[in-house]
PDB file of N, CA and C in Angstrom:
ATOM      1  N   UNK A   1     198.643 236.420 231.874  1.00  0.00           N
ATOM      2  CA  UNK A   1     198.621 235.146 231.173  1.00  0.00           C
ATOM      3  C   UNK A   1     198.196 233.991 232.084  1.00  0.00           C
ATOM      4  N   UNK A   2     198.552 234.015 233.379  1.00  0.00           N
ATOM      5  CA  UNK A   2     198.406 232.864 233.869  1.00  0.00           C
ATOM      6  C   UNK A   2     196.923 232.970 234.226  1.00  0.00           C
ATOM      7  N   UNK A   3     196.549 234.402 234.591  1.00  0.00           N
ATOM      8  CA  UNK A   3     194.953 234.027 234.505  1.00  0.00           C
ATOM      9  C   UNK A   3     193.768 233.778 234.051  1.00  0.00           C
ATOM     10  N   UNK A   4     194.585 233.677 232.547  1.00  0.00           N
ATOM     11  CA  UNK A   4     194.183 233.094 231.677  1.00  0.00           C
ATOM     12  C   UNK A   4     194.038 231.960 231.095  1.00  0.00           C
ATOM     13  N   UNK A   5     195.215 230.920 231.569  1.00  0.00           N
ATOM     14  CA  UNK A   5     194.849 229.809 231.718  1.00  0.00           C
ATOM     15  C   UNK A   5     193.938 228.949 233.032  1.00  0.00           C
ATOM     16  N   UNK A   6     194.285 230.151 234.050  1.00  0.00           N
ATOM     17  CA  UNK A   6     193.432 229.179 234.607  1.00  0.00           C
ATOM     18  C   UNK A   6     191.966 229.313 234.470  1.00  0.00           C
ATOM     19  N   UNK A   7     191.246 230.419 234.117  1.00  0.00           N
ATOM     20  CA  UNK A   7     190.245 230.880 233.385  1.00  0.00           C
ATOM     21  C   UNK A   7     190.272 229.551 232.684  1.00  0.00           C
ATOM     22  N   UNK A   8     190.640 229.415 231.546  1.00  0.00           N
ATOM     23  CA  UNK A   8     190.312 228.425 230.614  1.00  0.00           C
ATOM     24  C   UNK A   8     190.345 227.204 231.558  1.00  0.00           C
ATOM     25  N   UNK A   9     190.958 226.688 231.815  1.00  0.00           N
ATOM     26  CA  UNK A   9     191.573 225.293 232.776  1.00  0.00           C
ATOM     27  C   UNK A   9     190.098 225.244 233.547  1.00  0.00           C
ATOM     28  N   UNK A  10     189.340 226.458 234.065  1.00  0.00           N
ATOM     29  CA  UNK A  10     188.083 226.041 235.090  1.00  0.00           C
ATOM     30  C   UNK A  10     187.016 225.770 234.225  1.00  0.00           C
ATOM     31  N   UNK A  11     186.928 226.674 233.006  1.00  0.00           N
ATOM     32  CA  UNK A  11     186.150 226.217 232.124  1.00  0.00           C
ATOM     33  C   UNK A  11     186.383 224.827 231.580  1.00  0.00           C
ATOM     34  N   UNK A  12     187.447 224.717 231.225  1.00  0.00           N
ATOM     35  CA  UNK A  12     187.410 223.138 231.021  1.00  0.00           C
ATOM     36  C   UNK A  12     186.884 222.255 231.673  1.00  0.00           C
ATOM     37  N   UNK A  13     186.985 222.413 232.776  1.00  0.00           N
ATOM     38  CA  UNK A  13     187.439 221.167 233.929  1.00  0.00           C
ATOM     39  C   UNK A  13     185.894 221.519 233.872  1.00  0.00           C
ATOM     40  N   UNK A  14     185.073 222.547 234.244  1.00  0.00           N
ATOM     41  CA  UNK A  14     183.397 222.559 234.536  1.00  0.00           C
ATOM     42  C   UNK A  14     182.450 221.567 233.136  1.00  0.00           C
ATOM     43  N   UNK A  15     182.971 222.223 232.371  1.00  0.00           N
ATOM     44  CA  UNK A  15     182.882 221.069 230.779  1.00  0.00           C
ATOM     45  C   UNK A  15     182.577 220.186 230.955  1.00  0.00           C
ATOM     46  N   UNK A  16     183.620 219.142 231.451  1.00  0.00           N
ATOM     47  CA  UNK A  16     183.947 217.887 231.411  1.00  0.00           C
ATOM     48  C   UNK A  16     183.324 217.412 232.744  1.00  0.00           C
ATOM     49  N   UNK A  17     182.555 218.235 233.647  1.00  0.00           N
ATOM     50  CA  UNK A  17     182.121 217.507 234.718  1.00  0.00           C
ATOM     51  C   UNK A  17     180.341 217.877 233.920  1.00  0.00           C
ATOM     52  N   UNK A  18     179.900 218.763 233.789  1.00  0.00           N
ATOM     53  CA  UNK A  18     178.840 218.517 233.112  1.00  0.00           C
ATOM     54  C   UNK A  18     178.183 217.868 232.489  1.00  0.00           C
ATOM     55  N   UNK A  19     179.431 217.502 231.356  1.00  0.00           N
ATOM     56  CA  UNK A  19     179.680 216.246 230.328  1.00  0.00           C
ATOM     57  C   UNK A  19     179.384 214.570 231.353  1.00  0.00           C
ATOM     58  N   UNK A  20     180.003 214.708 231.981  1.00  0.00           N
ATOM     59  CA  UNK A  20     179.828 213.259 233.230  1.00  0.00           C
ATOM     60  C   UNK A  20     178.409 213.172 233.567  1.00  0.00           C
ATOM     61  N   UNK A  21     178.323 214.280 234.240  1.00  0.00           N
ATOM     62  CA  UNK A  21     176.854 214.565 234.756  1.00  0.00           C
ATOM     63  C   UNK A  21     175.839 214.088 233.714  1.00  0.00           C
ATOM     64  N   UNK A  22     175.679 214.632 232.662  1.00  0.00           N
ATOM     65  CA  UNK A  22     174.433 214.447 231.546  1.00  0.00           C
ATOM     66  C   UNK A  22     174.364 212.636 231.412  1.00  0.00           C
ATOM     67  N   UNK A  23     176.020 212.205 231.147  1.00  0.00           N
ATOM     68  CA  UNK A  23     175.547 210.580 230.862  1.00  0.00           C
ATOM     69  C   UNK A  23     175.540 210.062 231.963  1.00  0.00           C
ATOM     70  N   UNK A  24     176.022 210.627 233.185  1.00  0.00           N
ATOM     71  CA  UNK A  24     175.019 209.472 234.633  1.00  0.00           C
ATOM     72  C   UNK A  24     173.556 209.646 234.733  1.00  0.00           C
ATOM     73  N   UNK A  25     172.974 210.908 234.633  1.00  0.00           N
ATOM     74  CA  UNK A  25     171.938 211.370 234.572  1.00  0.00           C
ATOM     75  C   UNK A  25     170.843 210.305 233.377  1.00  0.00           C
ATOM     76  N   UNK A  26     171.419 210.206 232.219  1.00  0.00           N
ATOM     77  CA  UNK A  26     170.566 209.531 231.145  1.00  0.00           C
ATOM     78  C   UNK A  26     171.166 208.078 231.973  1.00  0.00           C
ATOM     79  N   UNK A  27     171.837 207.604 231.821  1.00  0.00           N
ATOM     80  CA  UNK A  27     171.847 206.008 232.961  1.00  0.00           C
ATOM     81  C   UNK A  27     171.209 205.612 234.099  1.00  0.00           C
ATOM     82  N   UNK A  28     170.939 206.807 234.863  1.00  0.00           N
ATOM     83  CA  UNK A  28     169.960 206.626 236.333  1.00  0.00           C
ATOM     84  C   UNK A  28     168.323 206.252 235.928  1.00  0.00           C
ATOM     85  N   UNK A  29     168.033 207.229 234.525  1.00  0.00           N
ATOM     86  CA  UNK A  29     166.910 207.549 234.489  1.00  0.00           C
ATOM     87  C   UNK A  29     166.759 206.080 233.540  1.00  0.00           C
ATOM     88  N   UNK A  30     167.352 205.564 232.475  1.00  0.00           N
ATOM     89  CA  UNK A  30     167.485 204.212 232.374  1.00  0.00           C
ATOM     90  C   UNK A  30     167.229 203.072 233.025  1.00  0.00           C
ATOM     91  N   UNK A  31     167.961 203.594 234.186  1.00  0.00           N
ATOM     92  CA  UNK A  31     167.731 202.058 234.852  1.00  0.00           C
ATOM     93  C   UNK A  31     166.509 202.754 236.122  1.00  0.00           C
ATOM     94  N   UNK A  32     166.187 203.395 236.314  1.00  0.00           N
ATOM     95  CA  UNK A  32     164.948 204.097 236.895  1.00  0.00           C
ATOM     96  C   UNK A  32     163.954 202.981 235.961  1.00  0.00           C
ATOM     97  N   UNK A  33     163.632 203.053 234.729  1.00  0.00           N
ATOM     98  CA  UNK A  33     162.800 202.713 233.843  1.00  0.00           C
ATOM     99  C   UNK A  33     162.885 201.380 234.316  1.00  0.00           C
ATOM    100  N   UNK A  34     163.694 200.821 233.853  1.00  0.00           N
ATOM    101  CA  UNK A  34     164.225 199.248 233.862  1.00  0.00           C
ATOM    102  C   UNK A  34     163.793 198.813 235.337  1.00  0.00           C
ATOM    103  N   UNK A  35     164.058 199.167 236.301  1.00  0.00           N
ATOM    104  CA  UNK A  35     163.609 198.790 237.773  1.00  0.00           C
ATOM    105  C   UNK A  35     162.274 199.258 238.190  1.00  0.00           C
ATOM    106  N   UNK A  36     161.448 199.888 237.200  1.00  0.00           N
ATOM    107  CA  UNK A  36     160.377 200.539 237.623  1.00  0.00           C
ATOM    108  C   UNK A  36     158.720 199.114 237.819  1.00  0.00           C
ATOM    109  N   UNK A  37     158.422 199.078 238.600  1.00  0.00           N
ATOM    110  CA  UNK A  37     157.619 198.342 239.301  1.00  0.00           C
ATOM    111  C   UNK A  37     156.269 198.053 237.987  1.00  0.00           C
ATOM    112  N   UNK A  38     155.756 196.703 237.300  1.00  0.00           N
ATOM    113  CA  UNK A  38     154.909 197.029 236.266  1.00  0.00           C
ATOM    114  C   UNK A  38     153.913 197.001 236.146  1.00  0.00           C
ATOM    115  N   UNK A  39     153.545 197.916 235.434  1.00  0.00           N
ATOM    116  CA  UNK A  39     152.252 198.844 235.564  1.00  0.00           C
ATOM    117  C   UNK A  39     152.793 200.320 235.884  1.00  0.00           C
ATOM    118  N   UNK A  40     153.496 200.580 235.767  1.00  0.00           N
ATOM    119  CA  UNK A  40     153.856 201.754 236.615  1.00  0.00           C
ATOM    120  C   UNK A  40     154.216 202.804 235.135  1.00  0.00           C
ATOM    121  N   UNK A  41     153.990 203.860 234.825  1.00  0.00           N
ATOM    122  CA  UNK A  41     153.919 204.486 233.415  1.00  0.00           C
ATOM    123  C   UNK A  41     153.196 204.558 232.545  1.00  0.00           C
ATOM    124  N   UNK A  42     152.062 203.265 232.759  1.00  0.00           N
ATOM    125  CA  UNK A  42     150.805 203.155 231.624  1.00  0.00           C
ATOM    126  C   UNK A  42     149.713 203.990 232.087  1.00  0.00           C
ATOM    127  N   UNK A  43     149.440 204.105 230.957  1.00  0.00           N
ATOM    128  CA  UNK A  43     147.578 205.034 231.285  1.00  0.00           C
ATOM    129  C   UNK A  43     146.640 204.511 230.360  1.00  0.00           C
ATOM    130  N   UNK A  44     145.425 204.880 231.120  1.00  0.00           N
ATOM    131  CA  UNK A  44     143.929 203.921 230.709  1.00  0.00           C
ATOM    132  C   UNK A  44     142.975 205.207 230.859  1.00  0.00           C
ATOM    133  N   UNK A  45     142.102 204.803 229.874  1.00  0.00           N
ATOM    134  CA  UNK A  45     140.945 205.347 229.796  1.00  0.00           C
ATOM    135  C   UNK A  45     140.121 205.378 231.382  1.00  0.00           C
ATOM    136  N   UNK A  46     139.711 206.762 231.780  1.00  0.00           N
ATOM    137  CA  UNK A  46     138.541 206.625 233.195  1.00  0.00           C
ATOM    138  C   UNK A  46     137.498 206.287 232.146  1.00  0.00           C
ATOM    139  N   UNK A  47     137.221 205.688 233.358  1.00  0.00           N
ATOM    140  CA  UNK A  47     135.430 205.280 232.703  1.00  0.00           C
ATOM    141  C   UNK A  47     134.681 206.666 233.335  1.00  0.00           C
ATOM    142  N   UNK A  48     133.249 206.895 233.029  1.00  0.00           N
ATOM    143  CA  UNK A  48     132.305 207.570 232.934  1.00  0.00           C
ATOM    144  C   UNK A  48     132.115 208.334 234.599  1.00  0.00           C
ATOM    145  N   UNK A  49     132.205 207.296 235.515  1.00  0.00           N
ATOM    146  CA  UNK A  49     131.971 207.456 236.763  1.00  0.00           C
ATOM    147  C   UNK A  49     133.139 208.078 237.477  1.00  0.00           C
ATOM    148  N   UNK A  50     134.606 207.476 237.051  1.00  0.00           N
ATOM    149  CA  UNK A  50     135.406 208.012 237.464  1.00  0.00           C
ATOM    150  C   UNK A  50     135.823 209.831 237.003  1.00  0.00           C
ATOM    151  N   UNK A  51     135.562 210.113 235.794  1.00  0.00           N
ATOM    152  CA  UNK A  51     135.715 211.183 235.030  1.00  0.00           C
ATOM    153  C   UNK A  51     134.242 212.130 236.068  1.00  0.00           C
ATOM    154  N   UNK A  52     133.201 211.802 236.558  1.00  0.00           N
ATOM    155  CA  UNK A  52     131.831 212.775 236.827  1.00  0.00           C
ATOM    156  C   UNK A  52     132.636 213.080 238.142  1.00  0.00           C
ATOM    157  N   UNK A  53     133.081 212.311 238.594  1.00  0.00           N
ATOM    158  CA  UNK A  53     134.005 212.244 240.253  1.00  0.00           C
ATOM    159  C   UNK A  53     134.937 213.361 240.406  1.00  0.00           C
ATOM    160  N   UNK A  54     136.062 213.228 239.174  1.00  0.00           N
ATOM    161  CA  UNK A  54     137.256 214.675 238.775  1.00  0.00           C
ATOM    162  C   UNK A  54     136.772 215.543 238.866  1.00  0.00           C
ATOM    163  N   UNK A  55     135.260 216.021 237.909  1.00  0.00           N
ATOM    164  CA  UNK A  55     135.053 216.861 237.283  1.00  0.00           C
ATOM    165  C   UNK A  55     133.758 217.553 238.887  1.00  0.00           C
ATOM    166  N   UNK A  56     133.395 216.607 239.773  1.00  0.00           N
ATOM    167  CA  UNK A  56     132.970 217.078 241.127  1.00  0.00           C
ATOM    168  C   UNK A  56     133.851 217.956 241.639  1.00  0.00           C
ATOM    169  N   UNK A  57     134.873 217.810 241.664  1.00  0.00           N
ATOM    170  CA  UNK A  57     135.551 218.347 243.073  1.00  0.00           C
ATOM    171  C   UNK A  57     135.730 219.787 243.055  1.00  0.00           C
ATOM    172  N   UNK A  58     135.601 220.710 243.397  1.00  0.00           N
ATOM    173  CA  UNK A  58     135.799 221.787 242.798  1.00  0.00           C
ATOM    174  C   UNK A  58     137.078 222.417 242.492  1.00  0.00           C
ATOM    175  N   UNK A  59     137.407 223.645 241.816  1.00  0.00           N
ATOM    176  CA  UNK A  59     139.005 223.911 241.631  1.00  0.00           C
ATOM    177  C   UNK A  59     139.766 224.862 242.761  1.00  0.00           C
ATOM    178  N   UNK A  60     140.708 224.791 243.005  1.00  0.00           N
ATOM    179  CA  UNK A  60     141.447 225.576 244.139  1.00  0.00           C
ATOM    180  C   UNK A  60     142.161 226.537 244.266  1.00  0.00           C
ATOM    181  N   UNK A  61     142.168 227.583 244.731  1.00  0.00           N
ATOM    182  CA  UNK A  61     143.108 228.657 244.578  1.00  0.00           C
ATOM    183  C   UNK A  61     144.325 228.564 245.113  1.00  0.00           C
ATOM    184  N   UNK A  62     145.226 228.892 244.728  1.00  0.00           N
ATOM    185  CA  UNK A  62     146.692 228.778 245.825  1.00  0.00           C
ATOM    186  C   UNK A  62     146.848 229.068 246.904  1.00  0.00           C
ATOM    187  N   UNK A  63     145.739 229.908 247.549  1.00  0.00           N
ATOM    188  CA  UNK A  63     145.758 230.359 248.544  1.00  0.00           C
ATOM    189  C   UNK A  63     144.576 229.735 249.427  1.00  0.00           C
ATOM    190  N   UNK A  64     144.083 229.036 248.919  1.00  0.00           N
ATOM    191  CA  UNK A  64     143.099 228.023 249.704  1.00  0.00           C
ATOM    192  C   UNK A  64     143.361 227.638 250.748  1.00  0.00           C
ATOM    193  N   UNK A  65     142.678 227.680 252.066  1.00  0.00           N
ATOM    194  CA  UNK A  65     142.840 226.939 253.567  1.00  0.00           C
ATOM    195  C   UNK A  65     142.108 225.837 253.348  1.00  0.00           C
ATOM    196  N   UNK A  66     142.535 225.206 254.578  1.00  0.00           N
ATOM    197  CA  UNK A  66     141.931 223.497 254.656  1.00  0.00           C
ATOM    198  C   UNK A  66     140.501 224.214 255.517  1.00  0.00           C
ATOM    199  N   UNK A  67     140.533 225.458 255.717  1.00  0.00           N
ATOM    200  CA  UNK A  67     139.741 225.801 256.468  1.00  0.00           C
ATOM    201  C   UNK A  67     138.180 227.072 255.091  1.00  0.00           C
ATOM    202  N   UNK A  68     139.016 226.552 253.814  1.00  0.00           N
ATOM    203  CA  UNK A  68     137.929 227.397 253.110  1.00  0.00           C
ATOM    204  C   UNK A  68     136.809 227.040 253.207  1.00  0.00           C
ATOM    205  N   UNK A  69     135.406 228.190 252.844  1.00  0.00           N
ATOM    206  CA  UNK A  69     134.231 228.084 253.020  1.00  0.00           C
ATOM    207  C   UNK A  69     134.334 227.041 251.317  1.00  0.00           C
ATOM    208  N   UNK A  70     133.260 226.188 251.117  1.00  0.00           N
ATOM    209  CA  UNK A  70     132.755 225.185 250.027  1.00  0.00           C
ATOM    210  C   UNK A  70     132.306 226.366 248.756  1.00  0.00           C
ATOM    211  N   UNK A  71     131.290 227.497 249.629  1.00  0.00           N
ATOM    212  CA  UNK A  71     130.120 228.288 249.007  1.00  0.00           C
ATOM    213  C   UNK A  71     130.999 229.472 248.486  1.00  0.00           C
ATOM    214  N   UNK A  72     132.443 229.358 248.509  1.00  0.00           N
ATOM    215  CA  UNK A  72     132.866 231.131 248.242  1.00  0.00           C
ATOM    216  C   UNK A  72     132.514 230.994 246.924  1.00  0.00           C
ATOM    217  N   UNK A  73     132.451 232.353 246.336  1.00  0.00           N
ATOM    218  CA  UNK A  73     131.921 232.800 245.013  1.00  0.00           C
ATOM    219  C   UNK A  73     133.493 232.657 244.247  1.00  0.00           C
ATOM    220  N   UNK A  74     134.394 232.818 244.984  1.00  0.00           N
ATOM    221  CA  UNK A  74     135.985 233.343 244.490  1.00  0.00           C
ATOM    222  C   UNK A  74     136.079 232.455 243.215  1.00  0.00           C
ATOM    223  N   UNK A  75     135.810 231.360 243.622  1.00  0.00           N
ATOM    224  CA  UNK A  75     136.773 230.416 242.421  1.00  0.00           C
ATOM    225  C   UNK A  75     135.277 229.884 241.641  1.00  0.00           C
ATOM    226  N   UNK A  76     134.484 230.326 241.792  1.00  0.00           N
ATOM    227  CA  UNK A  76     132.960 229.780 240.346  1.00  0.00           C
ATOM    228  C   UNK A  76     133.162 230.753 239.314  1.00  0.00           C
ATOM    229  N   UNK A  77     133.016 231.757 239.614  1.00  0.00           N
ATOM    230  CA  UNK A  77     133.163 232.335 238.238  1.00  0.00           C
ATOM    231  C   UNK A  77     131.578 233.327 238.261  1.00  0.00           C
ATOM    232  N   UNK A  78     131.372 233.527 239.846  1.00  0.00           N
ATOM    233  CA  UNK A  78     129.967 234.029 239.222  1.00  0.00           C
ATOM    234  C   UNK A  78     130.190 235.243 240.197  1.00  0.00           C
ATOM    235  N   UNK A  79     129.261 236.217 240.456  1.00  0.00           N
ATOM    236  CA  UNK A  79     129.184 237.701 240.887  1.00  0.00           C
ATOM    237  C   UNK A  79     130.100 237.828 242.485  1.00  0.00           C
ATOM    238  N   UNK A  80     130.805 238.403 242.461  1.00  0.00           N
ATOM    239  CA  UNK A  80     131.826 238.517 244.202  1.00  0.00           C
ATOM    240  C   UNK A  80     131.139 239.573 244.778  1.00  0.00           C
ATOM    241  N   UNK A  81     131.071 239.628 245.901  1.00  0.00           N
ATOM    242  CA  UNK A  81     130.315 240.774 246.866  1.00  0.00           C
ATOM    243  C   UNK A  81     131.554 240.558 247.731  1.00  0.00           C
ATOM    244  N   UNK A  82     131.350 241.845 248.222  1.00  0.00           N
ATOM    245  CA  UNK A  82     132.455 242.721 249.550  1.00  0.00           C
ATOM    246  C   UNK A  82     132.434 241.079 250.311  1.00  0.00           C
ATOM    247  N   UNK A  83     131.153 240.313 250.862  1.00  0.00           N
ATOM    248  CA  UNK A  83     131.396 239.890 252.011  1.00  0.00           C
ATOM    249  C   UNK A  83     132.629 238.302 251.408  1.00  0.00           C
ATOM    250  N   UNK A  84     132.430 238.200 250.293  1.00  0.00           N
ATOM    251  CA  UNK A  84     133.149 237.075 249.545  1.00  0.00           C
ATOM    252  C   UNK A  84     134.443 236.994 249.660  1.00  0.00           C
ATOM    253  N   UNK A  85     134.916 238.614 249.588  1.00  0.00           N
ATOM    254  CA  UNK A  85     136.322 238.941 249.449  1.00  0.00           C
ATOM    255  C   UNK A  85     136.889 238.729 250.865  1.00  0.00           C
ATOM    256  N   UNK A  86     136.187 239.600 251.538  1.00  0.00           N
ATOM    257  CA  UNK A  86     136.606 238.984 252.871  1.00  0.00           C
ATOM    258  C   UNK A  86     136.233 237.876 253.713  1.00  0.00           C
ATOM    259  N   UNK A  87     135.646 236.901 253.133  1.00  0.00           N
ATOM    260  CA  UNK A  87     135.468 235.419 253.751  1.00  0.00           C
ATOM    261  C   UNK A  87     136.697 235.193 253.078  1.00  0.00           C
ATOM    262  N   UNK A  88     136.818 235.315 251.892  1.00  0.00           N
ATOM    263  CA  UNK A  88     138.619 234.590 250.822  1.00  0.00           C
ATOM    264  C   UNK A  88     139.857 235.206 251.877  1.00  0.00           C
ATOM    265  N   UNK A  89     139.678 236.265 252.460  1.00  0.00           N
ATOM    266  CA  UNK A  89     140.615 237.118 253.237  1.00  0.00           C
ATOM    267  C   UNK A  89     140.842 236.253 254.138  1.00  0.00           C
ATOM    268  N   UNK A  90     140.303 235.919 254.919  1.00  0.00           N
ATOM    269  CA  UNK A  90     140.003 235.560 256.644  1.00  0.00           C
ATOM    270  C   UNK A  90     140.560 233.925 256.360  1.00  0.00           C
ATOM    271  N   UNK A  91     140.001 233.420 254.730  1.00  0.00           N
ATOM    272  CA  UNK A  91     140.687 232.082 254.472  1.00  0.00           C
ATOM    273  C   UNK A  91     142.332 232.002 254.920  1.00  0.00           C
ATOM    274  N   UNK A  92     142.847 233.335 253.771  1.00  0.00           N
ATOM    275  CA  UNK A  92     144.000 233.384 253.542  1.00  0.00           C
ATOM    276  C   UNK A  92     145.111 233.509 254.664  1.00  0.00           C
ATOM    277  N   UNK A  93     144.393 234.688 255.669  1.00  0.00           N
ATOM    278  CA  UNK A  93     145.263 234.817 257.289  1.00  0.00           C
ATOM    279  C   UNK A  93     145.392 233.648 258.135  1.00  0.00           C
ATOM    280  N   UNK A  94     143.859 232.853 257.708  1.00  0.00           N
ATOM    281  CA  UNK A  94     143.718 231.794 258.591  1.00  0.00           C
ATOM    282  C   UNK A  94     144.943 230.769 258.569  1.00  0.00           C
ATOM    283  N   UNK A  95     145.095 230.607 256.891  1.00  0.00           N
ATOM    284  CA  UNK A  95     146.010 229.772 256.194  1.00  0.00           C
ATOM    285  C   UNK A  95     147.642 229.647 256.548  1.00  0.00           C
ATOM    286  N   UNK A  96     147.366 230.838 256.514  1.00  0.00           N
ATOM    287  CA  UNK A  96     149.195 231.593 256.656  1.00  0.00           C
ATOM    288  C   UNK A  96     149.021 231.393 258.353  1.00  0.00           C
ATOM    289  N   UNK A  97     148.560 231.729 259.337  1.00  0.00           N
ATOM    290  CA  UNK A  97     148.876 230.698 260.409  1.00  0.00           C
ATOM    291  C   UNK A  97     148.915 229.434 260.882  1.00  0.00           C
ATOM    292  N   UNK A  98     147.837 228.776 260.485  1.00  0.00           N
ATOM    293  CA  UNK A  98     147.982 227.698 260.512  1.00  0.00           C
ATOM    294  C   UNK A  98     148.886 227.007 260.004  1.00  0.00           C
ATOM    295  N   UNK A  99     149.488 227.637 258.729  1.00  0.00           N
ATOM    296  CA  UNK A  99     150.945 226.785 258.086  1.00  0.00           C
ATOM    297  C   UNK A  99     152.293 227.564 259.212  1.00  0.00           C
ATOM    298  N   UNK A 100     151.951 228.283 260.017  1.00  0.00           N
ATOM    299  CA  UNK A 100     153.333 228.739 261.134  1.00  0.00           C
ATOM    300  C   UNK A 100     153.056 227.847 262.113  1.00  0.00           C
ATOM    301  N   UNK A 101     152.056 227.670 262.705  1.00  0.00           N
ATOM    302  CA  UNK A 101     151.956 227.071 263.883  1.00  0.00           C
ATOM    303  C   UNK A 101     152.271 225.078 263.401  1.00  0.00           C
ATOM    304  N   UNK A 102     152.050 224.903 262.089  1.00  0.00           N
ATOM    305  CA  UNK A 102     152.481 223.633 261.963  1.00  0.00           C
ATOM    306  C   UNK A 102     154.007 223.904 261.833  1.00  0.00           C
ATOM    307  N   UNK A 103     154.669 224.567 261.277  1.00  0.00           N
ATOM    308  CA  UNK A 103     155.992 225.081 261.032  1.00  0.00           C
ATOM    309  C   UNK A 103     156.921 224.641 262.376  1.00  0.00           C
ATOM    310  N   UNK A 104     155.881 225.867 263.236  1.00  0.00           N
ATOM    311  CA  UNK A 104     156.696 225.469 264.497  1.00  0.00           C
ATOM    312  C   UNK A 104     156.339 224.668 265.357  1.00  0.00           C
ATOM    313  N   UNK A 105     155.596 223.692 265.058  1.00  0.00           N
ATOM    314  CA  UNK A 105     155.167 222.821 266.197  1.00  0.00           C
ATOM    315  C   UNK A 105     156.367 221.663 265.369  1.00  0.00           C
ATOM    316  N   UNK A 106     156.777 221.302 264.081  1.00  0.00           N
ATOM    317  CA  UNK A 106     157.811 220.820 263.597  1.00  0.00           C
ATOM    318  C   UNK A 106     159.120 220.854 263.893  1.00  0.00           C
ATOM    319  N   UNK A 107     159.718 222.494 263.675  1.00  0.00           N
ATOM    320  CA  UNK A 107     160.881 222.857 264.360  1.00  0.00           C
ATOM    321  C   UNK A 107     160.904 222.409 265.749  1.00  0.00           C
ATOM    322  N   UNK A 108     160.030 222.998 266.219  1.00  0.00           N
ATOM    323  CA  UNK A 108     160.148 222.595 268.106  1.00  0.00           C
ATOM    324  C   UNK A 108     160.934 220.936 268.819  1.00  0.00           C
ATOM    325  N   UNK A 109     160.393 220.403 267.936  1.00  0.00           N
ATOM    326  CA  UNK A 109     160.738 218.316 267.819  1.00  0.00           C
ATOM    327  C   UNK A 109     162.248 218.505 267.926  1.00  0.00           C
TER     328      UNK A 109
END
């Protein structure tokens, strides 16, 4: 029996802090709004030049290095050859060290 109330008693008590939680949560985000700097939430039409600019850049794989080739075939959409896969390869190892050696040149500090 008694571990049964306290069973219930934790459920309660988790309840009622949840319950707290949700209306500080809708009040922060309230006054988030209310203090928010203006201009800040609106959106506008790009003009013509700005939209040819987006639509330049090309798209990225997740596994993209700062060190990818411009020319890989990977992410166009057009025919991959052996040597493609492994230029995307050599991206990817490159990547994954270079994000350790920044890692630990961070930790090290």
């Amino acid at each position: 029996m008694p571990m049964i109330l306290t069973a219930v008693g934790v459920a309660v008590f988790a309840k009622l802090l949840m319950m707290y939680d949700d209306s500080r949560s809708q009040e922060m985000i309230e006054r988030k709004i209310k203090n928010a700097p203006p201009g800040q939430g609106t959106v506008r039409m790009l003009s013509r030049e700005e939209w040819e600019e987006i639509r330049e850049v090309r798209p990225r794989t997740p596994f993209e290095s700062k060190l990818a080739r411009p020319s890989a075939k990977i992410r166009t959409g057009e025919p991959v050859s052996k040597e493609d896969v492994k230029d995307w390869t050599i991206d990817v190892f490159m990547d994954a060290v270079t994000r350790v050696e920044d890692s630990m040149r961070r930790s090290s500090r």
